[in-house]
PDB file of N, CA and C in Angstrom:
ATOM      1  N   UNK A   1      20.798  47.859  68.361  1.00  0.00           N
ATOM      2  CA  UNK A   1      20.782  48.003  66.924  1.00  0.00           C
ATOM      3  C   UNK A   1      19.808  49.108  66.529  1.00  0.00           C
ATOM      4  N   UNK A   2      20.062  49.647  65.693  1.00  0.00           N
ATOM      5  CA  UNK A   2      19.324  51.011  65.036  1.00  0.00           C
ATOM      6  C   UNK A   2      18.773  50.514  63.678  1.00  0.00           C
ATOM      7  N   UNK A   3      17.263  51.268  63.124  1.00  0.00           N
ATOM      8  CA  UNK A   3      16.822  51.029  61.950  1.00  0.00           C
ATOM      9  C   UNK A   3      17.664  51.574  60.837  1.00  0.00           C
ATOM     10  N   UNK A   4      17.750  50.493  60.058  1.00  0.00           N
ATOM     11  CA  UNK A   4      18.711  51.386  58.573  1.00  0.00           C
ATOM     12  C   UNK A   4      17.812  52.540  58.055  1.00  0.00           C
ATOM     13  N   UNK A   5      18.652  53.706  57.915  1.00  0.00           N
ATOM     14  CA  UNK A   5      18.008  55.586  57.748  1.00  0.00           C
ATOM     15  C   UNK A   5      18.150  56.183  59.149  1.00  0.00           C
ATOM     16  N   UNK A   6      17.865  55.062  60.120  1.00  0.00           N
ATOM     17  CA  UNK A   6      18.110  55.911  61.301  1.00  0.00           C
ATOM     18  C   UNK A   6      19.755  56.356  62.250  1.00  0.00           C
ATOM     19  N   UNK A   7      20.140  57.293  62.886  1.00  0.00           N
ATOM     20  CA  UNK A   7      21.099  57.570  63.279  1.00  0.00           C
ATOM     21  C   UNK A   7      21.202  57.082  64.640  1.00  0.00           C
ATOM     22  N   UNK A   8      22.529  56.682  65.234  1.00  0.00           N
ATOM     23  CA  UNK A   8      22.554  56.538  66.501  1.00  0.00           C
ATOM     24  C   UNK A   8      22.796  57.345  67.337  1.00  0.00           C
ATOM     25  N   UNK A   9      22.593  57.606  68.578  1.00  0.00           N
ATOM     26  CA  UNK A   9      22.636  58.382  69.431  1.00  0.00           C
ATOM     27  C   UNK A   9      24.291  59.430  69.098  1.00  0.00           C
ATOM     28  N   UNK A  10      25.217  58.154  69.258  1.00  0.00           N
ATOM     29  CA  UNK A  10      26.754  58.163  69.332  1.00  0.00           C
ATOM     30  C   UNK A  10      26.758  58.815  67.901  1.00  0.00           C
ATOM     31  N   UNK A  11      26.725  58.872  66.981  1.00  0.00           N
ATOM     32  CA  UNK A  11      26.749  59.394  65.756  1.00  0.00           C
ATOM     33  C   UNK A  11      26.007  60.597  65.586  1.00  0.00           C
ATOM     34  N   UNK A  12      25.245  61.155  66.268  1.00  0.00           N
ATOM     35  CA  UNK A  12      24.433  62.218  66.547  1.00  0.00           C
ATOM     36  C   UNK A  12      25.621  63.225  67.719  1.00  0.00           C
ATOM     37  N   UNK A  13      25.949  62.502  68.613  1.00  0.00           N
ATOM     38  CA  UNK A  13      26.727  63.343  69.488  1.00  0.00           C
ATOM     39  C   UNK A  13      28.250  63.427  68.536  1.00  0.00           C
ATOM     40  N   UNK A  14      28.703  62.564  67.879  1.00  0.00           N
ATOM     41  CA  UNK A  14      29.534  62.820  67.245  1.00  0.00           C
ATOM     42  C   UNK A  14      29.724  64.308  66.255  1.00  0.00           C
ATOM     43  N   UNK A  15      28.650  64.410  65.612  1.00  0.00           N
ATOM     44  CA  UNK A  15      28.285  65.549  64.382  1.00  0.00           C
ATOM     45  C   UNK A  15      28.251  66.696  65.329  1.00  0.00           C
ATOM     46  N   UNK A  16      27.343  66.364  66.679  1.00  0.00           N
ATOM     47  CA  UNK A  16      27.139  67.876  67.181  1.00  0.00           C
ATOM     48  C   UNK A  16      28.580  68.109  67.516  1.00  0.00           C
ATOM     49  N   UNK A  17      29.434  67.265  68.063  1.00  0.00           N
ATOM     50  CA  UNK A  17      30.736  67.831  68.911  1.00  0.00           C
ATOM     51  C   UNK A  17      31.712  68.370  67.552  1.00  0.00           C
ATOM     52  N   UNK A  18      31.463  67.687  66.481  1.00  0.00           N
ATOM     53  CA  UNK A  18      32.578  68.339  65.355  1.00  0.00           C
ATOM     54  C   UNK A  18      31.850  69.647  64.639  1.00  0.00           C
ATOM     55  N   UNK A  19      30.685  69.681  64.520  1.00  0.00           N
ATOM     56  CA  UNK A  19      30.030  70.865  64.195  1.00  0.00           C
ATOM     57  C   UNK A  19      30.418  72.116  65.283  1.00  0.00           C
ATOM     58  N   UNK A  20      30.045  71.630  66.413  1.00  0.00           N
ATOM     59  CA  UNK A  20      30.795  72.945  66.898  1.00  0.00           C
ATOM     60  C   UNK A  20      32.324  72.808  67.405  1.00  0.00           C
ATOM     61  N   UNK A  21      32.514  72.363  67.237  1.00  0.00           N
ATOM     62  CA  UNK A  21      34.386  72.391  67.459  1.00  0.00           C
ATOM     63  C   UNK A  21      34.724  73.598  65.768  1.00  0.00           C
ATOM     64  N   UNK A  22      33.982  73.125  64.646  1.00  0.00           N
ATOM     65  CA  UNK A  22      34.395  73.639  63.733  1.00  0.00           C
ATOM     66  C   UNK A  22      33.513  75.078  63.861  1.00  0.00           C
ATOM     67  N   UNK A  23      32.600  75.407  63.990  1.00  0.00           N
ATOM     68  CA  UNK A  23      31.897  76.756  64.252  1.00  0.00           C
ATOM     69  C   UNK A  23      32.916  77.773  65.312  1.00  0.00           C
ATOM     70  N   UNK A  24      33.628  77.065  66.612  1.00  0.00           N
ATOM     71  CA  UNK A  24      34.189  77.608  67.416  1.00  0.00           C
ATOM     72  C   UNK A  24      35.397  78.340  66.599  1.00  0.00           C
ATOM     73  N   UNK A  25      36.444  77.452  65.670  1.00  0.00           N
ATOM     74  CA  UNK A  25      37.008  77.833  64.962  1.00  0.00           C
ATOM     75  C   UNK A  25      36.911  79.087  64.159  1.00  0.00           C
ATOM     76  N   UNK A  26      36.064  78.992  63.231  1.00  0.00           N
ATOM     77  CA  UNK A  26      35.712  79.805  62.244  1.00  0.00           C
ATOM     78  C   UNK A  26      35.590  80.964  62.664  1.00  0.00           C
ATOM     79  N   UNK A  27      34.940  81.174  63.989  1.00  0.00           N
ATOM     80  CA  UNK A  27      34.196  82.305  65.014  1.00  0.00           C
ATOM     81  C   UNK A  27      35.543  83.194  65.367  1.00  0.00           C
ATOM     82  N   UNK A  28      36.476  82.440  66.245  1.00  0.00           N
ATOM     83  CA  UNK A  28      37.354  82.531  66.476  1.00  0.00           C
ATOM     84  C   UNK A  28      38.156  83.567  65.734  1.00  0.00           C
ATOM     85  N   UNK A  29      38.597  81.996  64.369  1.00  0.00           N
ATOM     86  CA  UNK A  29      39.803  82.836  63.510  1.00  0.00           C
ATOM     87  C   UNK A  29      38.962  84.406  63.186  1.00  0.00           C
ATOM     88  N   UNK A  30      37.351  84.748  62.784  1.00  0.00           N
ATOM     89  CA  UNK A  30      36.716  85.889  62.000  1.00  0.00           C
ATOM     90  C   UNK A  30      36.733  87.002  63.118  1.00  0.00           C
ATOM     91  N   UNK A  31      37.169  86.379  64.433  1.00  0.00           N
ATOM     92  CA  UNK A  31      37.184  87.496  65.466  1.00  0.00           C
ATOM     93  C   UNK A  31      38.336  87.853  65.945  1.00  0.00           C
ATOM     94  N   UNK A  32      39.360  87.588  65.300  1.00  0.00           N
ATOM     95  CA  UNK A  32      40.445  87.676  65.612  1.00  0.00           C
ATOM     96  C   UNK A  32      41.453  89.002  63.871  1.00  0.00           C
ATOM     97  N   UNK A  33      40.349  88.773  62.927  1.00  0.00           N
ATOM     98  CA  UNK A  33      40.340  90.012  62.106  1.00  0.00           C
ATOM     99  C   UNK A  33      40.591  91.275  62.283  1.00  0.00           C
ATOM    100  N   UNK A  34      41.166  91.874  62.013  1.00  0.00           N
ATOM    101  CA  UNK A  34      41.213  93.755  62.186  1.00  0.00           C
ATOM    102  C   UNK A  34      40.005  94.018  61.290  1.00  0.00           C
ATOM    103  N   UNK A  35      39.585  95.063  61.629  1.00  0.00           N
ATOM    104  CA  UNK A  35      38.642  96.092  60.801  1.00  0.00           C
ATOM    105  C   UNK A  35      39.628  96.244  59.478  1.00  0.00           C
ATOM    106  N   UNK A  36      39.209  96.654  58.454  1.00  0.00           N
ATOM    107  CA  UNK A  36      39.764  97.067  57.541  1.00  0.00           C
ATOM    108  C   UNK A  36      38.973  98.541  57.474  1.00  0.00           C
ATOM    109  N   UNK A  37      39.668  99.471  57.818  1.00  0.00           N
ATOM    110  CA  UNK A  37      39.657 101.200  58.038  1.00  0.00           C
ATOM    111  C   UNK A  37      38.866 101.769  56.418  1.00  0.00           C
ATOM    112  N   UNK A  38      38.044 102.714  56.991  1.00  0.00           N
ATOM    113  CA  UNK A  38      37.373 103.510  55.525  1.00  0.00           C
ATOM    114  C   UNK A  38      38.272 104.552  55.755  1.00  0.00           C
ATOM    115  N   UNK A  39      38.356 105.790  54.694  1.00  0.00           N
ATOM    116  CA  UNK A  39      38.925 106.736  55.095  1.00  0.00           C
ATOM    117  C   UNK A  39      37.629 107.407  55.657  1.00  0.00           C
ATOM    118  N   UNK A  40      37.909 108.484  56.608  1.00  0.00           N
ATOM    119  CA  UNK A  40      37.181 109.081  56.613  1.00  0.00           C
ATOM    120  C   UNK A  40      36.618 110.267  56.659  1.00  0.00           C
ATOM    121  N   UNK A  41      34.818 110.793  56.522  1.00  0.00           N
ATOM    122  CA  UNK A  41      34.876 111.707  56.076  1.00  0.00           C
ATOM    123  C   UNK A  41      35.367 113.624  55.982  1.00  0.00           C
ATOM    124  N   UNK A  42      35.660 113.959  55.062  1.00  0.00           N
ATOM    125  CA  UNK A  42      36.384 115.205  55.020  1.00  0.00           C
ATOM    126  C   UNK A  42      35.671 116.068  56.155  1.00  0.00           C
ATOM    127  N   UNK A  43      34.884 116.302  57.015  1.00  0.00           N
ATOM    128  CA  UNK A  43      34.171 117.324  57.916  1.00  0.00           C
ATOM    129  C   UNK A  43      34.672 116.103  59.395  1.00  0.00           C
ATOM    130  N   UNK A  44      34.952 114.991  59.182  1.00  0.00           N
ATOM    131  CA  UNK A  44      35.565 114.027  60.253  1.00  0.00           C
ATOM    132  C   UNK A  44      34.170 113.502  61.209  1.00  0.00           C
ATOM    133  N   UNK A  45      34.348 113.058  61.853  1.00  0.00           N
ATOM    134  CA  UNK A  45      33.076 112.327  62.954  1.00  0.00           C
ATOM    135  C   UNK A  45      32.867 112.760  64.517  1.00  0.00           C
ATOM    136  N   UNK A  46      31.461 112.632  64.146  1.00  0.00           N
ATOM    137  CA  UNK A  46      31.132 113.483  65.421  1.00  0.00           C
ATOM    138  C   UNK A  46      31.049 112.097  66.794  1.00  0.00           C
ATOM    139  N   UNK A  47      30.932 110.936  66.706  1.00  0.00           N
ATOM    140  CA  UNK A  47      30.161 110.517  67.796  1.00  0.00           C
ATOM    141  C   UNK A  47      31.288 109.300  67.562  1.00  0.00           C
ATOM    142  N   UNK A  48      31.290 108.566  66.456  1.00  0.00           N
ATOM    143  CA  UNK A  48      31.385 107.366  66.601  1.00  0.00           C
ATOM    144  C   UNK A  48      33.055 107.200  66.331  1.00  0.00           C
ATOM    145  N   UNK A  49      33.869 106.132  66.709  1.00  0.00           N
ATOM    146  CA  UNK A  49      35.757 106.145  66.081  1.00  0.00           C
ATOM    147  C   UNK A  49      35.346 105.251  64.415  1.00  0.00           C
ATOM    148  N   UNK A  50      36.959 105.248  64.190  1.00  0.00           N
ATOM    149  CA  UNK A  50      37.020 104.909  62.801  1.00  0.00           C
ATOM    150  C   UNK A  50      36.999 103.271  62.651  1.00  0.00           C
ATOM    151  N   UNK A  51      37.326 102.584  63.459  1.00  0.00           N
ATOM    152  CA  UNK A  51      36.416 101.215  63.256  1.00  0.00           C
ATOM    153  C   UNK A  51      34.747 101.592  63.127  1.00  0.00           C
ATOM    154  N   UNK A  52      34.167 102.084  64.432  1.00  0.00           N
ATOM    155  CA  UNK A  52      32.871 101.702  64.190  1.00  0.00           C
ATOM    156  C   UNK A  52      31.911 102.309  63.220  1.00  0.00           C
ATOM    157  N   UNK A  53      32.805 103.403  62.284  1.00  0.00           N
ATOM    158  CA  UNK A  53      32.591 103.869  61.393  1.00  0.00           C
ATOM    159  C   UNK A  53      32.992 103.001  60.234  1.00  0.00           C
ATOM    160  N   UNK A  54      33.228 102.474  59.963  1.00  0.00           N
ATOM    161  CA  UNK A  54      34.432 101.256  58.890  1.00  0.00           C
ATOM    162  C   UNK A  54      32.950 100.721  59.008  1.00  0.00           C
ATOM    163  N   UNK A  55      32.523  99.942  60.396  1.00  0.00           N
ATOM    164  CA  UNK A  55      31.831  98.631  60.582  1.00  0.00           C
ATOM    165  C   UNK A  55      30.668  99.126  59.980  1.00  0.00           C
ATOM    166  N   UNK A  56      30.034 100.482  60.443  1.00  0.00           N
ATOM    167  CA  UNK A  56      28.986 100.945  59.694  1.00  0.00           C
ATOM    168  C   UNK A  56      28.985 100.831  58.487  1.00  0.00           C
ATOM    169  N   UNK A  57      29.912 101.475  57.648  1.00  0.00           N
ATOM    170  CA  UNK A  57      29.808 101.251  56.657  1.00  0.00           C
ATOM    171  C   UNK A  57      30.160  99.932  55.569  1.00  0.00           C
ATOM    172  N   UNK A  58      30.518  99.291  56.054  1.00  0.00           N
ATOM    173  CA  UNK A  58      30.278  97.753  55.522  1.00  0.00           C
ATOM    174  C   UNK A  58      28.880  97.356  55.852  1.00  0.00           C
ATOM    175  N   UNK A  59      28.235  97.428  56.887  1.00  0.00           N
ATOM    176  CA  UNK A  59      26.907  97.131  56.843  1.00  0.00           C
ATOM    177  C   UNK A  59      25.925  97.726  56.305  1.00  0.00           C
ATOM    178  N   UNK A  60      25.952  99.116  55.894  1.00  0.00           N
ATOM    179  CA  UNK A  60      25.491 100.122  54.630  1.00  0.00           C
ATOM    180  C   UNK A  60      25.543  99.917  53.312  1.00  0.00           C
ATOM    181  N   UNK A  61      26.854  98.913  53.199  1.00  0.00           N
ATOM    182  CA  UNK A  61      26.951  99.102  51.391  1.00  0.00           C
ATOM    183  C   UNK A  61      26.597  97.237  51.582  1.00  0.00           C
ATOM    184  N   UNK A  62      26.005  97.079  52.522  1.00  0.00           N
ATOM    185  CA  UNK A  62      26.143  95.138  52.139  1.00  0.00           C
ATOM    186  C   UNK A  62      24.346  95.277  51.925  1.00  0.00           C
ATOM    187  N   UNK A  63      23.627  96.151  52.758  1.00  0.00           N
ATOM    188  CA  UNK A  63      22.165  96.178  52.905  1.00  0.00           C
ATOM    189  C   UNK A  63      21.833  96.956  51.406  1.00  0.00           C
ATOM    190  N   UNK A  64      22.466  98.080  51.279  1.00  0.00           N
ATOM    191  CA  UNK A  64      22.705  99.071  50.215  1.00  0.00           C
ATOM    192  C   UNK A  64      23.397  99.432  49.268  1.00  0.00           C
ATOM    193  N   UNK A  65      23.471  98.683  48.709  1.00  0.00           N
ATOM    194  CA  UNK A  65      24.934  98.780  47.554  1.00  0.00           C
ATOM    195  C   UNK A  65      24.400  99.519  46.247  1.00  0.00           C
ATOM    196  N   UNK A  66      25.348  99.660  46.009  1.00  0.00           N
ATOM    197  CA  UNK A  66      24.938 100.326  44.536  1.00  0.00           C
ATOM    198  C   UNK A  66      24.757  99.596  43.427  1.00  0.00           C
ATOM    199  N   UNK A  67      23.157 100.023  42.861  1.00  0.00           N
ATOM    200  CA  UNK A  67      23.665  98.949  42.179  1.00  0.00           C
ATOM    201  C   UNK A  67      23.457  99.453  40.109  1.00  0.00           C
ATOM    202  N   UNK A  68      24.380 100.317  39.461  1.00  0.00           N
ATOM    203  CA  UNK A  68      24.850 100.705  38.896  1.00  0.00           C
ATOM    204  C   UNK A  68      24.995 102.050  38.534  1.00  0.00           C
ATOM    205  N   UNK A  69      24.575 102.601  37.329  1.00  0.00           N
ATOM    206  CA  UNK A  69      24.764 104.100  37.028  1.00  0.00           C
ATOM    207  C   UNK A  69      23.485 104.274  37.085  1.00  0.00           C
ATOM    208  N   UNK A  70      22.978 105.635  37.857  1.00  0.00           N
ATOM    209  CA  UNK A  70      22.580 106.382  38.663  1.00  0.00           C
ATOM    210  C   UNK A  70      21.205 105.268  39.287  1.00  0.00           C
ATOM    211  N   UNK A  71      22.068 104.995  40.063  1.00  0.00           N
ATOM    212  CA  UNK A  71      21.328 104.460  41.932  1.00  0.00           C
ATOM    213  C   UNK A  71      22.569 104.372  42.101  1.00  0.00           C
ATOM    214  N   UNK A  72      22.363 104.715  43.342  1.00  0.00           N
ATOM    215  CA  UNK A  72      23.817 105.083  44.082  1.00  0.00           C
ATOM    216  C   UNK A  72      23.849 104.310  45.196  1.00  0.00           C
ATOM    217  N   UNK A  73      24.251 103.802  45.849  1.00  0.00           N
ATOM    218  CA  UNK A  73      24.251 102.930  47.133  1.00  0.00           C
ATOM    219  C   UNK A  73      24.402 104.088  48.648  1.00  0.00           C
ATOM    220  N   UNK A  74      23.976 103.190  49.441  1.00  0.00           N
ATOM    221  CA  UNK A  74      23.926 104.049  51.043  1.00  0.00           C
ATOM    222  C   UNK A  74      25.478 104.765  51.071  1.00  0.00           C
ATOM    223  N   UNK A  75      26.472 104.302  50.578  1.00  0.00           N
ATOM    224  CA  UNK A  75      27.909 105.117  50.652  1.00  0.00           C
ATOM    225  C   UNK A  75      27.611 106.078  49.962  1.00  0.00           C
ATOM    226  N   UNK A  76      27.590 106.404  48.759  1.00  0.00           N
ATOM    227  CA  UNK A  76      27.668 107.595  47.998  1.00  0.00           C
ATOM    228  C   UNK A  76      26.260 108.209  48.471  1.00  0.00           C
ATOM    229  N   UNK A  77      25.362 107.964  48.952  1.00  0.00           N
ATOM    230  CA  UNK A  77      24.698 109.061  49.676  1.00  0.00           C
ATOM    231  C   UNK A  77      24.849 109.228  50.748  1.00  0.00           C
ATOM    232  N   UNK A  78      26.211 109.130  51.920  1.00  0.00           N
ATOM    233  CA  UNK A  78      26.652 109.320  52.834  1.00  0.00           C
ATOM    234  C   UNK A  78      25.570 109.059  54.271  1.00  0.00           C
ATOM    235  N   UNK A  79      24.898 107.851  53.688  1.00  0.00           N
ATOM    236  CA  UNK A  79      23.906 107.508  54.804  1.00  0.00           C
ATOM    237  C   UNK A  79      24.983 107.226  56.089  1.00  0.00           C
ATOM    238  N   UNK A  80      25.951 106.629  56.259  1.00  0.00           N
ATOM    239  CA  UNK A  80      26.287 106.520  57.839  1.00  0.00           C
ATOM    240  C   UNK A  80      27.042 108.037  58.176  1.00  0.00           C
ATOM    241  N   UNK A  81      27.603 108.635  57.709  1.00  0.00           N
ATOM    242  CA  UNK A  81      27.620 110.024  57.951  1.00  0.00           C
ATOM    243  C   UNK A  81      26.534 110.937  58.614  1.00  0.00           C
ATOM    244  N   UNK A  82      25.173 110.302  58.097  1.00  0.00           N
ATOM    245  CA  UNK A  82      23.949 110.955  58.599  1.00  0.00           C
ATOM    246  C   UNK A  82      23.644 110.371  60.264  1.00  0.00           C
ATOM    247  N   UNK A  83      24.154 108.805  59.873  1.00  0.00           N
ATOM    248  CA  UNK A  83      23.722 108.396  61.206  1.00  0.00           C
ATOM    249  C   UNK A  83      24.885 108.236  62.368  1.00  0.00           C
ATOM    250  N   UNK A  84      25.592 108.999  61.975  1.00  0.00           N
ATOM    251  CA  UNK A  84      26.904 109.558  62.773  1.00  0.00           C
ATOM    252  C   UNK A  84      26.245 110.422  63.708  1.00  0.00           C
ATOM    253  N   UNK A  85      25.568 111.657  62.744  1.00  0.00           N
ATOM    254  CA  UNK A  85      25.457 113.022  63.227  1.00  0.00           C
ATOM    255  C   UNK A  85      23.830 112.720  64.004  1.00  0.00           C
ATOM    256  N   UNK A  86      23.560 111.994  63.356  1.00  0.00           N
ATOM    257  CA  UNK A  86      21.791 111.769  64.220  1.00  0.00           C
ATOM    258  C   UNK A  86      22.174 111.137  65.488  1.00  0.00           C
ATOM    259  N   UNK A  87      23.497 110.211  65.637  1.00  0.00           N
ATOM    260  CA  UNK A  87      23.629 109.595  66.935  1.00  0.00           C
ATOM    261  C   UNK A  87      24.498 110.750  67.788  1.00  0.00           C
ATOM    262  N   UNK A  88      24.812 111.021  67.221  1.00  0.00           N
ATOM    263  CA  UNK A  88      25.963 112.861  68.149  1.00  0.00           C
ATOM    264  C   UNK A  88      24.559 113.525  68.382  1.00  0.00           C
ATOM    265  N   UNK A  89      23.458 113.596  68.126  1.00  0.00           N
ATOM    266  CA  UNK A  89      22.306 114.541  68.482  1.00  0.00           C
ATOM    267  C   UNK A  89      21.516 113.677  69.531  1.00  0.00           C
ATOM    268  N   UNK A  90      21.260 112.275  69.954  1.00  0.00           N
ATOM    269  CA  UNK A  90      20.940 111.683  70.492  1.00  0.00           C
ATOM    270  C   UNK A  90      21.413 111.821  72.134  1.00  0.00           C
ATOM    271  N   UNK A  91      20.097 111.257  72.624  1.00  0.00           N
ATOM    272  CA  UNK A  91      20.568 111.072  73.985  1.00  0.00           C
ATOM    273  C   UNK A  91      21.801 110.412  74.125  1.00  0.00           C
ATOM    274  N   UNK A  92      22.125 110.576  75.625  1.00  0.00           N
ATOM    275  CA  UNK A  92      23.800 109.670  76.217  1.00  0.00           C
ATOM    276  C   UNK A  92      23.042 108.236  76.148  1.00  0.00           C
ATOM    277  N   UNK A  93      21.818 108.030  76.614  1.00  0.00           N
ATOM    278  CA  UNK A  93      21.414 106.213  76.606  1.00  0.00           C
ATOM    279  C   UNK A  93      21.416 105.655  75.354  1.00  0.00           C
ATOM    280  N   UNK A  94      21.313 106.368  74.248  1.00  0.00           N
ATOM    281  CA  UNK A  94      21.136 105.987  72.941  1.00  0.00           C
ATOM    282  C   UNK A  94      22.499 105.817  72.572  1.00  0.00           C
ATOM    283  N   UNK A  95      23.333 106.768  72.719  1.00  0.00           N
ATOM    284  CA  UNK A  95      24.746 106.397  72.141  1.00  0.00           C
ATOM    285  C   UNK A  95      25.191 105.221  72.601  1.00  0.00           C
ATOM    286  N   UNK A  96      25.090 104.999  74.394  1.00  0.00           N
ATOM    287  CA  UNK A  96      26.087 104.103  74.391  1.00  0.00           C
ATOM    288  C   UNK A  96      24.817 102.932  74.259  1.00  0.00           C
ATOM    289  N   UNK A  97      24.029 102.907  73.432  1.00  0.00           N
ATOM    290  CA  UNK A  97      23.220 101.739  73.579  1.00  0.00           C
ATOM    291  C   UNK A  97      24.221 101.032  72.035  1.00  0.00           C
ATOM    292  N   UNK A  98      24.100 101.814  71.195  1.00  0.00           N
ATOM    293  CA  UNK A  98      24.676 101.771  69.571  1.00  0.00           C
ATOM    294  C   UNK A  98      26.242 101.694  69.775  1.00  0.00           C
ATOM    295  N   UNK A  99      26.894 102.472  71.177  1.00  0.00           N
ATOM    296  CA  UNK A  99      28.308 101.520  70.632  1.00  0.00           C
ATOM    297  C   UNK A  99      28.740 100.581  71.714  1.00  0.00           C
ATOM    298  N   UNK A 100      27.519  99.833  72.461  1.00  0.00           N
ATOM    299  CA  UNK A 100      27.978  98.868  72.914  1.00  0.00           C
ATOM    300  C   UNK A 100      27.728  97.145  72.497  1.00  0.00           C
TER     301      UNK A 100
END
């Protein structure tokens, strides 16, 4: 018998096994997503393809967004463009450190 407030073992292993049964899921279905493609930019890319350019820039405008008239977010100041060309200037260990 268990104190009333307290949980039982079996009810504890229960939560963990459906907690991650449902995490496995979620993981799953979100990795099983396509990129959704940026266009990209007019001078084109030096280092990185157009997913990991996409991915950059979703993580640019999520850290950096704009946030109205005049502040401009990391997109409209073409911050991953910069860090395109700073990683094309980089050592070979650095690149493939960033696209692996």
């Amino acid at each position: 018998m268990t104190a009333p407030g307290t949980s039982s073992r079996r009810s504890f292993l229960k939560t963990g096994v459906l907690g991650t049964a449902a995490l496995l899921t979620l993981g799953t279905a979100l990795a099983a997503r396509k990129t959704l493609l940026r266009q990209l930019p007019k001078h084109g890319l030096q280092l990185l393809s157009a997913q990991e350019y996409a991915v950059l820039c979703a993580v640019a405008d999520r850290i950096c967004p704009a946030l109205g008239a005049g502040v401009p977010g990391a997109l409209a100041l073409g911050v991953p463009e910069q860090i395109d060309a700073m990683l094309a200037a980089a050592p070979d260990y650095l690149q493939r450190d960033f696209k692996s």
